[in-house]
Protein backbone atom coordinates (compact mmCIF):
# COMPACT_ATOMS: atom_id res chain seq x y z
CA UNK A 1 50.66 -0.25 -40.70
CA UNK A 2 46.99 -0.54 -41.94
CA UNK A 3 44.04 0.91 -40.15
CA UNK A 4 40.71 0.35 -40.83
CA UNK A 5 39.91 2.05 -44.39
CA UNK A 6 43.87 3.61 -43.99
CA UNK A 7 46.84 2.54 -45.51
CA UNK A 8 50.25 2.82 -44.98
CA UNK A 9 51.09 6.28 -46.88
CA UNK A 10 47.43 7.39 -47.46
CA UNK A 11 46.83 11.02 -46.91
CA UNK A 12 43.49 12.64 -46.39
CA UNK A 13 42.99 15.75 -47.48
CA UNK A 14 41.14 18.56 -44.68
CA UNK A 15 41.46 22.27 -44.67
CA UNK A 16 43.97 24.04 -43.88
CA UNK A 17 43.38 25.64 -40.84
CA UNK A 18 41.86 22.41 -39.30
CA UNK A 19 44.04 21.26 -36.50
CA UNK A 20 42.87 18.58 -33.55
CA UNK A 21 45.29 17.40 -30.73
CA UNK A 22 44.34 14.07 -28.66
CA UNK A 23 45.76 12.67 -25.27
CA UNK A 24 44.86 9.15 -25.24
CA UNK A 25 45.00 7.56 -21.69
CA UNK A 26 44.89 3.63 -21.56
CA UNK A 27 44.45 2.26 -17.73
CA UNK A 28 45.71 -0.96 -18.33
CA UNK A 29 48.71 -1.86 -19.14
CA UNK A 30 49.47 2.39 -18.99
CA UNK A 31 50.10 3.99 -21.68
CA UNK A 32 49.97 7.46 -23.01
CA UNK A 33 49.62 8.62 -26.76
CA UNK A 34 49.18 12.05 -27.85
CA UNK A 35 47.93 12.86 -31.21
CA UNK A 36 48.48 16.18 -33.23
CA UNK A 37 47.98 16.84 -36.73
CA UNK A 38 45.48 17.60 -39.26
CA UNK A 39 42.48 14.62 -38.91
CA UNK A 40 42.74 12.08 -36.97
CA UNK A 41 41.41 9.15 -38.33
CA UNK A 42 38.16 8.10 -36.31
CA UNK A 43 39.45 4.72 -37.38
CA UNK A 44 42.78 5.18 -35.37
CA UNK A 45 40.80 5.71 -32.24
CA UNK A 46 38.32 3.20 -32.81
CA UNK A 47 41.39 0.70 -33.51
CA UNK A 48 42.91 1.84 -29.79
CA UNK A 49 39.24 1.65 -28.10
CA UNK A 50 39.14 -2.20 -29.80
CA UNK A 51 42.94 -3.14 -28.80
CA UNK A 52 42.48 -2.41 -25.48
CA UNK A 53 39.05 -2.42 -24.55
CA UNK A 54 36.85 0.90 -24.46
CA UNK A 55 36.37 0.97 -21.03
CA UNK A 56 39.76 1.01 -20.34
CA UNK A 57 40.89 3.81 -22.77
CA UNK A 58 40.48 8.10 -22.12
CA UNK A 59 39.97 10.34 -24.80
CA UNK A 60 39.98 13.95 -24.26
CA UNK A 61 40.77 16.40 -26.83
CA UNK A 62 42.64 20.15 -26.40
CA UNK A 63 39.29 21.67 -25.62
CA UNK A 64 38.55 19.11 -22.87
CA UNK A 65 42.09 19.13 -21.38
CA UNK A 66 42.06 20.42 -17.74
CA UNK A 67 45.17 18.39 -16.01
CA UNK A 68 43.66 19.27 -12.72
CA UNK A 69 41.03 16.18 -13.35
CA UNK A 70 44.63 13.81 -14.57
CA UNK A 71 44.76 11.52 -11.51
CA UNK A 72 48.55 12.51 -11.30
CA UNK A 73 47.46 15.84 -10.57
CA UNK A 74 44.81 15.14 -8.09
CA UNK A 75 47.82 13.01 -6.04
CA UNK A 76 50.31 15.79 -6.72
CA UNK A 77 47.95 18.63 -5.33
CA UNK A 78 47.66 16.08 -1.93
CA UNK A 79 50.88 16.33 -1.67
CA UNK A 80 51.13 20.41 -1.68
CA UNK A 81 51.37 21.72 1.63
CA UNK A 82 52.25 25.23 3.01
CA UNK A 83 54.76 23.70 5.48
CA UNK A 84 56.65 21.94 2.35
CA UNK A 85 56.30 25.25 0.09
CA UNK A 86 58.20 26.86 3.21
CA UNK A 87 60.81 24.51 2.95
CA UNK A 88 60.83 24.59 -0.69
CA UNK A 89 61.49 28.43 -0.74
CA UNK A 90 63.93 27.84 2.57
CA UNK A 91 65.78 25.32 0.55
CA UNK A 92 66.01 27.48 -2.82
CA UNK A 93 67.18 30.91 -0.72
CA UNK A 94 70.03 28.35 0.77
CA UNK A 95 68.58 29.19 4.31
CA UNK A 96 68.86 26.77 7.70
CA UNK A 97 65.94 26.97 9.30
CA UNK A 98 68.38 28.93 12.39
CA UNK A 99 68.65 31.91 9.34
CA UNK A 100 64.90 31.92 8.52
CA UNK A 101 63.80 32.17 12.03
CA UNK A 102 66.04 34.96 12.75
CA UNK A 103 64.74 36.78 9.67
CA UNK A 104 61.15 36.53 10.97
CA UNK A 105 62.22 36.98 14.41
CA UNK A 106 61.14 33.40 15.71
CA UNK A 107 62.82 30.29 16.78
CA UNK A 108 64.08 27.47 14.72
CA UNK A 109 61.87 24.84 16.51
CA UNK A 110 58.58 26.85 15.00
CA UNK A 111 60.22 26.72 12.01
CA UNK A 112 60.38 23.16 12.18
CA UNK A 113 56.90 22.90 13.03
CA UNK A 114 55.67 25.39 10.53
CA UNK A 115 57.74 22.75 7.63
CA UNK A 116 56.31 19.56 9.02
CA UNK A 117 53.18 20.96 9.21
CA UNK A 118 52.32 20.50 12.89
CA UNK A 119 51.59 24.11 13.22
CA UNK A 120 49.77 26.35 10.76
CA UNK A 121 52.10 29.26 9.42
CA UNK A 122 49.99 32.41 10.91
CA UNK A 123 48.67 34.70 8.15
CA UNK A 124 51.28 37.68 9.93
CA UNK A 125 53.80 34.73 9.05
CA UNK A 126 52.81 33.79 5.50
CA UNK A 127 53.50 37.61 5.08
CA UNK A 128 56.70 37.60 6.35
CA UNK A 129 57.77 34.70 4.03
CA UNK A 130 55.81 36.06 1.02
CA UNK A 131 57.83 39.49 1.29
CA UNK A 132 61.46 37.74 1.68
CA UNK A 133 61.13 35.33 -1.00
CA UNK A 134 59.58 37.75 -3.44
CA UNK A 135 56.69 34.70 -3.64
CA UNK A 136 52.78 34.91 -3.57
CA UNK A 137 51.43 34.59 0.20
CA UNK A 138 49.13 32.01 -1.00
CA UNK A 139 52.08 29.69 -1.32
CA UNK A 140 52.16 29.69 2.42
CA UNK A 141 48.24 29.84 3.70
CA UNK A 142 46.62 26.39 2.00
């Protein structure tokens, strides 16, 4: 493979202790490329920006990572309710929803409600559920 001013086998020598990982995000078609190693050709980059068009291509480095702006994350974190952490933690104690009302001393129909998210889960509640799954009570109050 030949890049711009790079060929096949070429080296470039950098110090040392200089390291510099890239996640490289193209829109369209999607792909993903992640880069680690010791200098990154500019010419690499500029070879991806030119392939598939620079508008259409992300480039964020280790120190500009945060995954909470990746659009996967934003529709992951939609997804996150208190009502399905319930049943989440319901589900991984191997409790009916009958078991885990009679732990809190409620009925299973508000447990129900409390998974499907038709009815808040009370703070006195989130409690509860914090203290019998050994889990943070912000899991359960969104």
């Amino acid at each position: 493979m030949h890049i711009a001013g790079l060929h096949a086998g070429e080296t470039r020598k950098v110090p040392s202790w200089w390291r510099w990982d890239m996640f490289i995000t193209v829109k369209t078609p999607h792909t993903e490329f992640r880069l680690e190693g010791a200098g990154i050709p500019q010419e690499f980059i500029e070879t991806i920006k030119k392939t598939f068009g620079a508008g259409n291509v992300n480039l964020e480095d280790d120190d500009s990572l945060n995954v909470d702006d990746w659009d996967a994350c934003k529709e992951f974190k939609k997804s996150i309710t208190a009502g399905g952490n319930l049943r989440f933690y319901r589900k991984m104690h191997k409790l009916t929803q009958v078991q885990l009302a009679e732990r809190i001393g409620s009925d299973k129909m508000m447990v129900s409600k409390m998974e499907r998210n038709v009815i808040p889960i009370s703070r006195k509640n989130a409690l509860k559920f914090a203290s019998l799954f050994k889990a943070g009570v912000q899991n359960f109050i969104l």
